[in-house]
C-alpha atoms as a PDB file:
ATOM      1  CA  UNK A   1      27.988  42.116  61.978  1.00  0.00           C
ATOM      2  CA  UNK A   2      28.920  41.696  65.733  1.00  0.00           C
ATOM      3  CA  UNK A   3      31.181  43.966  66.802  1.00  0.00           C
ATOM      4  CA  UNK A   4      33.174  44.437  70.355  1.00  0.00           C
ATOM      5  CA  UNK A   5      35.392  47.777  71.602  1.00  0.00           C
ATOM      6  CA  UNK A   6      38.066  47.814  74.733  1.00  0.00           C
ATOM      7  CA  UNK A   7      38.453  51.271  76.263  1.00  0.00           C
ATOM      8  CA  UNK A   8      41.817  49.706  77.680  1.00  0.00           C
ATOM      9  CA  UNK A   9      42.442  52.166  80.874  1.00  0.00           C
ATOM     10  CA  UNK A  10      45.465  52.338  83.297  1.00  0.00           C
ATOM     11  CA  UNK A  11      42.587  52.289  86.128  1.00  0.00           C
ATOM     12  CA  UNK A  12      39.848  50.277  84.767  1.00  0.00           C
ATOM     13  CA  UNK A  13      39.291  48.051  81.779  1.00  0.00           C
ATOM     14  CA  UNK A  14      35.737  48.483  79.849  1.00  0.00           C
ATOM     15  CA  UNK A  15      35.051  45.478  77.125  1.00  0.00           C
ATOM     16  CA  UNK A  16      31.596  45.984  74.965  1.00  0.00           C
ATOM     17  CA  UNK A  17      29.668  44.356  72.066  1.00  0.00           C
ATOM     18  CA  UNK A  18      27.826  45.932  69.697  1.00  0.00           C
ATOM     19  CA  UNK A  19      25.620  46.090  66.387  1.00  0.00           C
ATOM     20  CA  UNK A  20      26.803  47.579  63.124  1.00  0.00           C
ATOM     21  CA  UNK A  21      25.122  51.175  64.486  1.00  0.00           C
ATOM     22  CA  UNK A  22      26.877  51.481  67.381  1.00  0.00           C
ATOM     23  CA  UNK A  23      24.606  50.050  70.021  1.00  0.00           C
ATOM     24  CA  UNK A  24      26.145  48.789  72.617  1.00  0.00           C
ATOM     25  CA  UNK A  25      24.735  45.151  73.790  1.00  0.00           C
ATOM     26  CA  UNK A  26      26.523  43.867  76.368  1.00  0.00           C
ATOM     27  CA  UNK A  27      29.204  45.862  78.619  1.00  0.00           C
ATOM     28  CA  UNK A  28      31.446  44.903  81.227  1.00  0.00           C
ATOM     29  CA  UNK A  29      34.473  47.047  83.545  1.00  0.00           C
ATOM     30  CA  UNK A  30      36.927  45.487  85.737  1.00  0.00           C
ATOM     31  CA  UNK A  31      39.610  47.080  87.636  1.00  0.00           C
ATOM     32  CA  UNK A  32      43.482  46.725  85.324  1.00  0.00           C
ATOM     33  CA  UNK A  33      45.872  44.545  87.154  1.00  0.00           C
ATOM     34  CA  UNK A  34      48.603  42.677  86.053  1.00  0.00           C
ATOM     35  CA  UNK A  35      48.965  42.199  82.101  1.00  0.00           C
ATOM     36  CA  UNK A  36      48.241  38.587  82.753  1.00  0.00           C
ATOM     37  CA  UNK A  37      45.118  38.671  84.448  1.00  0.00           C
ATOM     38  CA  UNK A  38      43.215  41.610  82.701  1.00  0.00           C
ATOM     39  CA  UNK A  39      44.209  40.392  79.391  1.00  0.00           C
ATOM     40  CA  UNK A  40      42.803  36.942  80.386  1.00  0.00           C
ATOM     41  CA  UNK A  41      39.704  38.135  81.453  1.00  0.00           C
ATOM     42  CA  UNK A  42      39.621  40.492  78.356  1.00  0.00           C
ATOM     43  CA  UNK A  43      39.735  37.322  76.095  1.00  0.00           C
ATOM     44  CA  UNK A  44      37.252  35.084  78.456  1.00  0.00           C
ATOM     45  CA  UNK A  45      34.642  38.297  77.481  1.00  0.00           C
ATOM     46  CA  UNK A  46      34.989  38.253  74.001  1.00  0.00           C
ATOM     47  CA  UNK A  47      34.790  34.451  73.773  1.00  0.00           C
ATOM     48  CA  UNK A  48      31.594  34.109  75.937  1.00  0.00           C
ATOM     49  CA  UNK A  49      30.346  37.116  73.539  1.00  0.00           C
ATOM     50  CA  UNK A  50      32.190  36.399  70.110  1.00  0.00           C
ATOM     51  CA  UNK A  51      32.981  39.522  67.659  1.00  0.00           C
ATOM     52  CA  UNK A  52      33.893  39.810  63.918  1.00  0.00           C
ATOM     53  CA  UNK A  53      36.333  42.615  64.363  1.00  0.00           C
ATOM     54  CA  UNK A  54      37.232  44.527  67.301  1.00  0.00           C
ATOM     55  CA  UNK A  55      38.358  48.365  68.004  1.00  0.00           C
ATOM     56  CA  UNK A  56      40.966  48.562  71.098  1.00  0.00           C
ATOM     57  CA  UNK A  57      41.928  52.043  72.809  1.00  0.00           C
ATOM     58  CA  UNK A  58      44.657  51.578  75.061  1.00  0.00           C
ATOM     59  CA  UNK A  59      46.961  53.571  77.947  1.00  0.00           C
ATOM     60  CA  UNK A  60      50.128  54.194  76.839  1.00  0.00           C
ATOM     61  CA  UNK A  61      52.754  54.904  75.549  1.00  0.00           C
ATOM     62  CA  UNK A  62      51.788  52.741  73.218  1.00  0.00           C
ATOM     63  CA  UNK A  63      53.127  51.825  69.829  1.00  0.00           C
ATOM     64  CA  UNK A  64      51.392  52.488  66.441  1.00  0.00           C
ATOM     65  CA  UNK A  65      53.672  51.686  63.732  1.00  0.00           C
ATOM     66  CA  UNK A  66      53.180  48.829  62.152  1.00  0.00           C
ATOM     67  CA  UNK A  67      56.550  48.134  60.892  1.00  0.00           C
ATOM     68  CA  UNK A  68      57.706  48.351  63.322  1.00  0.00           C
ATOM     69  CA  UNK A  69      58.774  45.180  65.934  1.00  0.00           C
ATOM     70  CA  UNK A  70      56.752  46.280  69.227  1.00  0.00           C
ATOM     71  CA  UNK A  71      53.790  46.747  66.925  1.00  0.00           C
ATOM     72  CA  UNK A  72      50.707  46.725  69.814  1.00  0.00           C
ATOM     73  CA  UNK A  73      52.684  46.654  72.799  1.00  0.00           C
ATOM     74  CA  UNK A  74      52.270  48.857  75.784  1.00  0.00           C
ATOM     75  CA  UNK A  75      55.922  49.897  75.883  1.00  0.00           C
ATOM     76  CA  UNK A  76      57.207  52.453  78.240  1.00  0.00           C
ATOM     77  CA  UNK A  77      54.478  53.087  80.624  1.00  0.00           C
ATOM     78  CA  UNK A  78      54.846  53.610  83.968  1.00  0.00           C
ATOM     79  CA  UNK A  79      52.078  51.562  84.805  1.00  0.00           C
ATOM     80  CA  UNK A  80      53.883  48.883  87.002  1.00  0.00           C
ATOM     81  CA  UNK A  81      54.434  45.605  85.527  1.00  0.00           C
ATOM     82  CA  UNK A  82      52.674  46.563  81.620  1.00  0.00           C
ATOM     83  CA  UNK A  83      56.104  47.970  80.393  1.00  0.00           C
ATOM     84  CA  UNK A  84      56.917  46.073  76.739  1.00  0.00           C
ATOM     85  CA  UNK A  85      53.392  44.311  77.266  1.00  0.00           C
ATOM     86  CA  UNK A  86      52.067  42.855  73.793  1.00  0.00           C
ATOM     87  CA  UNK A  87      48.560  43.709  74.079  1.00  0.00           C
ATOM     88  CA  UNK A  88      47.362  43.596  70.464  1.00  0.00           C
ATOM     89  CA  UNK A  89      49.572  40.236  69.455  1.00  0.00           C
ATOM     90  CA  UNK A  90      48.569  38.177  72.930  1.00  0.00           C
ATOM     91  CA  UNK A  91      44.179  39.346  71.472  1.00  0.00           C
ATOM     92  CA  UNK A  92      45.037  38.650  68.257  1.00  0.00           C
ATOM     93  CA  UNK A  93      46.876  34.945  68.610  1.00  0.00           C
ATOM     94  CA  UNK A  94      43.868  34.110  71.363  1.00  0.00           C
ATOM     95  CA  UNK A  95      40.693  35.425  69.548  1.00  0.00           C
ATOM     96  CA  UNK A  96      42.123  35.708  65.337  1.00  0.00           C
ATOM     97  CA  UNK A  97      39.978  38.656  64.614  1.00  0.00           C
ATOM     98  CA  UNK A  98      40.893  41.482  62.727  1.00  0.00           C
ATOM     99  CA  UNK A  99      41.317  44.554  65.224  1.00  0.00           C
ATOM    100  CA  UNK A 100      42.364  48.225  65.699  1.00  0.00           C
ATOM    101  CA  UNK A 101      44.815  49.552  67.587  1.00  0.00           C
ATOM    102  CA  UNK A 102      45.187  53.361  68.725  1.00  0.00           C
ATOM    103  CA  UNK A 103      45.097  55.139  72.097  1.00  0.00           C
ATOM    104  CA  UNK A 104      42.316  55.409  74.400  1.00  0.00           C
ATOM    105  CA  UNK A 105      41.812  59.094  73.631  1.00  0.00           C
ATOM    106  CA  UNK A 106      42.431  58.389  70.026  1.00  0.00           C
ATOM    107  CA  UNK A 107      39.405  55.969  70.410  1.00  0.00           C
ATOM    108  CA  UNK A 108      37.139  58.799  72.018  1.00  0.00           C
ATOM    109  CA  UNK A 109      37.943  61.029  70.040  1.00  0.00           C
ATOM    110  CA  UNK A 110      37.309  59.113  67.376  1.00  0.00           C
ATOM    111  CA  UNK A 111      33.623  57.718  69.055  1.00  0.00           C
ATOM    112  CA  UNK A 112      33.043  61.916  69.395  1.00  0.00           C
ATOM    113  CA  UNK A 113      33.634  62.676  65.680  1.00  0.00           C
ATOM    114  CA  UNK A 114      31.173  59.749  64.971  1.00  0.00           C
ATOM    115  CA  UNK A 115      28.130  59.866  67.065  1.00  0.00           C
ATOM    116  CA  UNK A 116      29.193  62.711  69.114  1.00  0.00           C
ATOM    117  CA  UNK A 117      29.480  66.431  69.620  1.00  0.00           C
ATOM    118  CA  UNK A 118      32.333  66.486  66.961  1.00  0.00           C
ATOM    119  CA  UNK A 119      30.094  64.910  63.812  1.00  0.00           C
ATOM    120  CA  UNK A 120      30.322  68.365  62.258  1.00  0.00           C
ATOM    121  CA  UNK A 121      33.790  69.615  62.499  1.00  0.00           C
ATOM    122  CA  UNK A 122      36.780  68.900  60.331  1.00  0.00           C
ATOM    123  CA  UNK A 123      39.113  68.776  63.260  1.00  0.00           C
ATOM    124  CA  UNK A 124      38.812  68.142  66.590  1.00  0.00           C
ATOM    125  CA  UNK A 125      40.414  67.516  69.537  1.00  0.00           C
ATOM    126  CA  UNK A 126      39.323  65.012  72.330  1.00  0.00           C
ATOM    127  CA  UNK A 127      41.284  65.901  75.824  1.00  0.00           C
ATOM    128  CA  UNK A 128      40.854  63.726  79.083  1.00  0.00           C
ATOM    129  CA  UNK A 129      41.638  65.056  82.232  1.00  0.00           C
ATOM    130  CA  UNK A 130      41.493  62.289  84.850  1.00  0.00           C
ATOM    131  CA  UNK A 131      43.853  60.092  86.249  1.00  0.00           C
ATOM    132  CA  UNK A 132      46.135  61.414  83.937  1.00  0.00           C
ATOM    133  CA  UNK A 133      45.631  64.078  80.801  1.00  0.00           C
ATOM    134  CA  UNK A 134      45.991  62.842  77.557  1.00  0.00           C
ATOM    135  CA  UNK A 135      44.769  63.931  73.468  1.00  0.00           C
ATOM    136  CA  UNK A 136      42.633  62.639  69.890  1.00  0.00           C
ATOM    137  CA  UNK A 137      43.550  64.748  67.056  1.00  0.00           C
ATOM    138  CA  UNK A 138      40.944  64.192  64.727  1.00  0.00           C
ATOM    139  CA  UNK A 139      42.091  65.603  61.226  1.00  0.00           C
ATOM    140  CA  UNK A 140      39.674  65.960  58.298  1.00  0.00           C
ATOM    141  CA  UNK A 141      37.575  62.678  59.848  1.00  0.00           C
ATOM    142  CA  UNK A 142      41.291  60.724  60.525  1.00  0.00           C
ATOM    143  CA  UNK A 143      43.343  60.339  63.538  1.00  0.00           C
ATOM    144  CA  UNK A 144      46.347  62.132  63.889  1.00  0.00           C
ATOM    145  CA  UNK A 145      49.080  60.066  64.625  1.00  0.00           C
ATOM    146  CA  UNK A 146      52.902  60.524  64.153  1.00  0.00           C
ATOM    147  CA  UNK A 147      56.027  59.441  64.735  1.00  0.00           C
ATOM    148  CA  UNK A 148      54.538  57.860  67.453  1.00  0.00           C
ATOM    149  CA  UNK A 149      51.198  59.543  69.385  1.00  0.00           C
ATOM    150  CA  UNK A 150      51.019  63.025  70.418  1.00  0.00           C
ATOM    151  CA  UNK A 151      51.621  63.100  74.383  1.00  0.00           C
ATOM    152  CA  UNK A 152      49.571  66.630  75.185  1.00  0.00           C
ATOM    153  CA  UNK A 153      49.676  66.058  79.236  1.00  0.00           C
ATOM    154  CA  UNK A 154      53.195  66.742  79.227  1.00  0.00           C
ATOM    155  CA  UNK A 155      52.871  70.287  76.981  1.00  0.00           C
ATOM    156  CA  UNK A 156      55.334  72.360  79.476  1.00  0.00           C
ATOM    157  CA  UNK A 157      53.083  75.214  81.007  1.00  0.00           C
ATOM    158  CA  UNK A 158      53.772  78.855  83.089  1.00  0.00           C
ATOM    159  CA  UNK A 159      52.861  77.709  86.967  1.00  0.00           C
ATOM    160  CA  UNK A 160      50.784  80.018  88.632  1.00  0.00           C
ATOM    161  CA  UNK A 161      53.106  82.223  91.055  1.00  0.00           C
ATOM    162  CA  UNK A 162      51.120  80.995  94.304  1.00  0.00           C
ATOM    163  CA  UNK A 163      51.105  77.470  93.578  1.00  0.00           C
ATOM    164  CA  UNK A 164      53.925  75.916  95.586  1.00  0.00           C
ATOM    165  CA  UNK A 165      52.498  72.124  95.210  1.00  0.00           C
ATOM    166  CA  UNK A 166      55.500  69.607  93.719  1.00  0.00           C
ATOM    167  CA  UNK A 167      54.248  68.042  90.357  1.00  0.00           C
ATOM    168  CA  UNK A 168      52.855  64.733  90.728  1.00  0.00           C
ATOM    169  CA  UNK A 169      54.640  63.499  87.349  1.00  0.00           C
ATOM    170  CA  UNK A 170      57.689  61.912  88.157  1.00  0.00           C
ATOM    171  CA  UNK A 171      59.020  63.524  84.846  1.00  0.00           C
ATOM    172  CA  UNK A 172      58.151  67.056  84.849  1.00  0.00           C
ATOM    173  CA  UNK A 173      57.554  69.681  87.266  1.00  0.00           C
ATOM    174  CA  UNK A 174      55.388  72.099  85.088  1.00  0.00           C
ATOM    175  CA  UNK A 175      53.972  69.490  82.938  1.00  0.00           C
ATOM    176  CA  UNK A 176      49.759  69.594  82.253  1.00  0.00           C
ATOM    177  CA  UNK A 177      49.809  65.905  83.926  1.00  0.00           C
ATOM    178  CA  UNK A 178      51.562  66.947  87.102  1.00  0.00           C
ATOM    179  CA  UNK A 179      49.657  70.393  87.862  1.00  0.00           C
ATOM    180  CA  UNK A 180      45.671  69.382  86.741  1.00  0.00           C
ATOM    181  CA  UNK A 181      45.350  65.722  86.464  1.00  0.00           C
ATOM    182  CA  UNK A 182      43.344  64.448  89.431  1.00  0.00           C
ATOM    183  CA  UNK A 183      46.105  63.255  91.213  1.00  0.00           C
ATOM    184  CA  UNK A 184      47.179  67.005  91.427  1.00  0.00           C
ATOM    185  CA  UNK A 185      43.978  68.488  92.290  1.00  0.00           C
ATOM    186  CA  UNK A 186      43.780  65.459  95.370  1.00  0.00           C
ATOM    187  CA  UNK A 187      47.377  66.512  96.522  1.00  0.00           C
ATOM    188  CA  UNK A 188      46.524  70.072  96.387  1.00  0.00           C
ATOM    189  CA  UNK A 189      42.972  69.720  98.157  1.00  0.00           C
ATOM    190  CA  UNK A 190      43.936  66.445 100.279  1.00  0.00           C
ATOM    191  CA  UNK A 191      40.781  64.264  98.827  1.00  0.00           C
ATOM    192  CA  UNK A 192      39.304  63.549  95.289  1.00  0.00           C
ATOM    193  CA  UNK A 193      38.394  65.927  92.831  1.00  0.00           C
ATOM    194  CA  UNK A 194      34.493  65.135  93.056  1.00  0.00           C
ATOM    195  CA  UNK A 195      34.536  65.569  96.680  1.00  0.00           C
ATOM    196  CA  UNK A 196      36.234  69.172  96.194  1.00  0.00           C
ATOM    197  CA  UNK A 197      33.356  72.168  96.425  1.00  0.00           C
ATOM    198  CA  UNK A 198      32.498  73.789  93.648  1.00  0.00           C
ATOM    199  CA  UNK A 199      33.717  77.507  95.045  1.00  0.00           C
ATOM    200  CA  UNK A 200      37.460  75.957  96.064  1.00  0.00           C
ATOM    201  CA  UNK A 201      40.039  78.406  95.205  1.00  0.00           C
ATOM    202  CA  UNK A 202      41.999  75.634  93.424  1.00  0.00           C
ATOM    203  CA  UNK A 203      39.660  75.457  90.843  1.00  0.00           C
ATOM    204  CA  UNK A 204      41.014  78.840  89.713  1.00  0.00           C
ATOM    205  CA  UNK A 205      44.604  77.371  89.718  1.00  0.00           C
ATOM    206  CA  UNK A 206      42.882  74.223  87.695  1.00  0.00           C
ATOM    207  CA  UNK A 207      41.180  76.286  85.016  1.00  0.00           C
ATOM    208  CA  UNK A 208      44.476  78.771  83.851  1.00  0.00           C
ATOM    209  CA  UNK A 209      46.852  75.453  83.537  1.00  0.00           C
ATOM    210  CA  UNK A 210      43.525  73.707  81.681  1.00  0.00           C
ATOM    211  CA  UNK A 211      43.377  76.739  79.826  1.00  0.00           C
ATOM    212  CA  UNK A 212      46.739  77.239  78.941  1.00  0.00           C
ATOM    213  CA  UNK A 213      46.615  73.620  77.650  1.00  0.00           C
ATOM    214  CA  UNK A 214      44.001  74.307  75.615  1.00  0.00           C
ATOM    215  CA  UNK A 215      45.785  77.281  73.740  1.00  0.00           C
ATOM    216  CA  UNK A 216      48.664  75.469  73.052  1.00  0.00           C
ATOM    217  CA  UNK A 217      46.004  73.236  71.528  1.00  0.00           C
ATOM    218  CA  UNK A 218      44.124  75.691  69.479  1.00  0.00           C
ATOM    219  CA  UNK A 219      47.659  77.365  68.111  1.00  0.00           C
ATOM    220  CA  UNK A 220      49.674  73.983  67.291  1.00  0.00           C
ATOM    221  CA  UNK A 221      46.370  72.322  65.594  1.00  0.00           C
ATOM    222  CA  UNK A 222      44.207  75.467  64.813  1.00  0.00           C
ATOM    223  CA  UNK A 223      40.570  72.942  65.497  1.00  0.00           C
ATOM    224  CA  UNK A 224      37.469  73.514  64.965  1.00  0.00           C
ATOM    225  CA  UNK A 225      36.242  72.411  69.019  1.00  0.00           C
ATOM    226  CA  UNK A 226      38.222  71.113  71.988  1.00  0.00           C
ATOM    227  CA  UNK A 227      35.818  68.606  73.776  1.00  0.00           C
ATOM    228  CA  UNK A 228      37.103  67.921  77.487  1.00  0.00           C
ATOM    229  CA  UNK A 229      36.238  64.875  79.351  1.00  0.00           C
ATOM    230  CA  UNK A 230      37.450  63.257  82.265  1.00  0.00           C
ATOM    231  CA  UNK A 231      36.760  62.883  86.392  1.00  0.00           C
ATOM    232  CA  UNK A 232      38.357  66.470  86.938  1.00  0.00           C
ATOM    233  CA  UNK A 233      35.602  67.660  83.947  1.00  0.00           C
ATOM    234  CA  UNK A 234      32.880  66.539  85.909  1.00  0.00           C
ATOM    235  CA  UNK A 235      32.936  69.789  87.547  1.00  0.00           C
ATOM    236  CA  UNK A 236      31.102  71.455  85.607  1.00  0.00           C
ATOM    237  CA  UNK A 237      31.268  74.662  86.873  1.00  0.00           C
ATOM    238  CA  UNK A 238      35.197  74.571  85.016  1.00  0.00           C
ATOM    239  CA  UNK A 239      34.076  75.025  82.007  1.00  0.00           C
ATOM    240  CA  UNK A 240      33.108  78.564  82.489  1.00  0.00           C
ATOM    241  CA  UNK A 241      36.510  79.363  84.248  1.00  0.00           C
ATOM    242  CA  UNK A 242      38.338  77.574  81.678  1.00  0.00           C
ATOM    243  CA  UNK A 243      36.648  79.610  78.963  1.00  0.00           C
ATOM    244  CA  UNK A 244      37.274  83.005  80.520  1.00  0.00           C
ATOM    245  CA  UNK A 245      41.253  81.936  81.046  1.00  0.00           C
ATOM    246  CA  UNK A 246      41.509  80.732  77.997  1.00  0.00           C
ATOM    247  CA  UNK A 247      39.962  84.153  76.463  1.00  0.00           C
ATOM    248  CA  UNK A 248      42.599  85.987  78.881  1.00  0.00           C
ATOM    249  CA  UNK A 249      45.399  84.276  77.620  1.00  0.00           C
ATOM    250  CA  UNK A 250      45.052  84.030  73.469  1.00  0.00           C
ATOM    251  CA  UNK A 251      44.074  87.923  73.947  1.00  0.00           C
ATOM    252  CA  UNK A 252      42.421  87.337  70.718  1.00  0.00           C
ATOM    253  CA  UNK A 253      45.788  86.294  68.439  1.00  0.00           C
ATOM    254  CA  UNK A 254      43.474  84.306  66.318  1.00  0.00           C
ATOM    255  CA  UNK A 255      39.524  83.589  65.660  1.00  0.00           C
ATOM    256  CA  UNK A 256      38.321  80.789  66.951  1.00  0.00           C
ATOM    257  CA  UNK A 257      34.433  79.906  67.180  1.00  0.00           C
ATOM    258  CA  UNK A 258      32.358  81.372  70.225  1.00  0.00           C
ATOM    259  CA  UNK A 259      34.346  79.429  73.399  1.00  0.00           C
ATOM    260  CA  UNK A 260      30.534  78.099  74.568  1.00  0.00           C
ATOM    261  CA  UNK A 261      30.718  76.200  70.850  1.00  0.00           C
ATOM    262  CA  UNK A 262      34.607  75.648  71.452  1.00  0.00           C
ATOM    263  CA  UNK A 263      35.547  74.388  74.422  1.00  0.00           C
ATOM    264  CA  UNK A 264      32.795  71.854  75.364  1.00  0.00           C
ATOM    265  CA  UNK A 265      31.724  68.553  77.116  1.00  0.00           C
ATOM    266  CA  UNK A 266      31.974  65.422  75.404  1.00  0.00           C
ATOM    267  CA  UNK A 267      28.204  64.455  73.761  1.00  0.00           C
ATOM    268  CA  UNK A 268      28.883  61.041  74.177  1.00  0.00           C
ATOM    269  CA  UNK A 269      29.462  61.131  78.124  1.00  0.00           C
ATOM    270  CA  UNK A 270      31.290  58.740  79.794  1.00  0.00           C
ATOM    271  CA  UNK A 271      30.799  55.945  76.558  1.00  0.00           C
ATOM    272  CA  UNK A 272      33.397  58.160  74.106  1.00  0.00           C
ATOM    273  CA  UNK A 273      35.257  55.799  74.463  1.00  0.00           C
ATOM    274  CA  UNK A 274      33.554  52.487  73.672  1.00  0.00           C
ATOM    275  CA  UNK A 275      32.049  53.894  70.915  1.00  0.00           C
ATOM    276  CA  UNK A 276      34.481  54.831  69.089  1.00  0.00           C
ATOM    277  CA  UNK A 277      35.952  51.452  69.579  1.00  0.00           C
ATOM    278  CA  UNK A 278      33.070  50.401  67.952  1.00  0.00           C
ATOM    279  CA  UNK A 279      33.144  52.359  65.673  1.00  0.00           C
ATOM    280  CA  UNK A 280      36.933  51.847  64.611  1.00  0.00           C
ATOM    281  CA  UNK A 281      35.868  48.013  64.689  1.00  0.00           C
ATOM    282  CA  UNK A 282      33.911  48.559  61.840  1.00  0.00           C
ATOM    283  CA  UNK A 283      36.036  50.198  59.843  1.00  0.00           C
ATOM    284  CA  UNK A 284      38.466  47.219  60.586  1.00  0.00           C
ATOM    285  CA  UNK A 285      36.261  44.646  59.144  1.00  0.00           C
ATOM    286  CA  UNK A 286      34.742  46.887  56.034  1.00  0.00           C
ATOM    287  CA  UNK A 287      38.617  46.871  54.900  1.00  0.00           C
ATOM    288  CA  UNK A 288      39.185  43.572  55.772  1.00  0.00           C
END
């Protein structure tokens, strides 16, 4: 069984084969443009490497019922020019495979509980903090999904009393998107988050809204790990910070498990993502 993911990004696009194990064979990332042209080039990659069933993890909104009309479209995104986008119909009519459909975190989170650093919990929760800040809910080995997906970067959250900086989401001013995501962190340090040093006072700020985020997290879902991920997460030294906020600020209202075994990295690095579209792929075409 041949089997392809797309870790569908608002950034970048990632397509991948793979084997019924979850190796990946053949992998290939272009930047998202128009609908149009990173659709096409989706389809070109799939068939030059043809697929029985494929697992797709996209930006959103996004929408996941499948009553309902708009079924696989990209539908209220601010991403310019993918608004009401049919992603999963214009894949399906052009390739007539069977494939999933859920959100790129859903599809990380989903690749974690799999092959990665989730495999032993019941539920878990999959958080990207990048370009924007988004959440899997992995219930007893299922995605979470309902009424439509949850939308955890824009959990309201206390701003810090020093931090003055205007939210980058045009939405919200104390949203989790418009204080951590790496857009904030460039507008509060005036370059990118991987350029910013390690002993930056922002990274304070950044760790207490991360942190609040994450207890939110642990008293709306009560998991058993919160795995973060992201560009901001590759500084590493935040999970430390994050951990001792976070311990600060539940002030020990519930158990959770020790915060080095709680709030961790993603095992599955930087390929969460295709995996689990792999892996969601071959669930598709078991059932089918």
């Amino acid at each position: 069984m041949k089997l392809g993911a797309i870790e569908a990004g608002g950034t970048k696009f990632v397509c991948a084969t793979g084997d019924e194990k979850l190796n990946i064979d053949k992998r290939i990332a272009f930047p998202t443009t128009t609908p149009e042209e990173t659709l096409a080039r989706t389809i070109a990659f799939f068939k030059e490497n043809p697929v029985d069933a494929l697992g797709i993890g996209s930006f959103g909104p996004i929408d996941l019922r499948p009553e309902s009309p708009t079924y696989g479209y990209v539908t209220s995104t601010p991403k310019p020019g993918w608004a009401n986008t049919d992603f999963l119909g214009t894949l399906r009519s052009a390739l007539a495979i069977p494939a999933a459909w859920t959100t790129d975190v859903n599809e990380a989170a989903f690749g974690e509980m799999t092959l990665g650093v989730s495999q032993a919990d019941d539920t878990s929760i999959y958080v990207t903090i990048g370009t924007g800040i988004g959440a899997g809910v992995v219930n007893r080995h299922a995605l979470y999904v309902g009424r439509t997906h949850p939308e955890v970067g824009h959990f309201i959250l206390h701003r810090q009393p020093d931090d003055t900086m205007v939210s980058t989401c045009p939405y919200h001013e104390n949203c989790a998107e418009g204080l951590a995501a790496g857009p904030a962190v460039n507008k509060r340090a005036g370059m990118a988050a991987k350029d910013v040093p390690a002993d930056n006072p922002l990274w304070t700020i950044e760790a207490n809204y991360i942190a609040q985020l994450c207890v939110d997290l642990t008293l709306a879902f009560a998991p058993d790990k919160i795995i973060l991920n992201g560009g901001v997460m590759h500084q590493t030294q935040l999970f430390n910070l994050v951990r001792r906020e976070f311990s600060e600020l539940l002030n020990d209202y519930v158990n959770t498990p020790p915060l080095t075994e709680y709030i961790v990295p993603a095992g599955l690095g930087e390929e969460s993502g295709v995996i689990g579209g792999l892996a969601l792929a071959r669930e598709t075409r078991r059932s089918n």
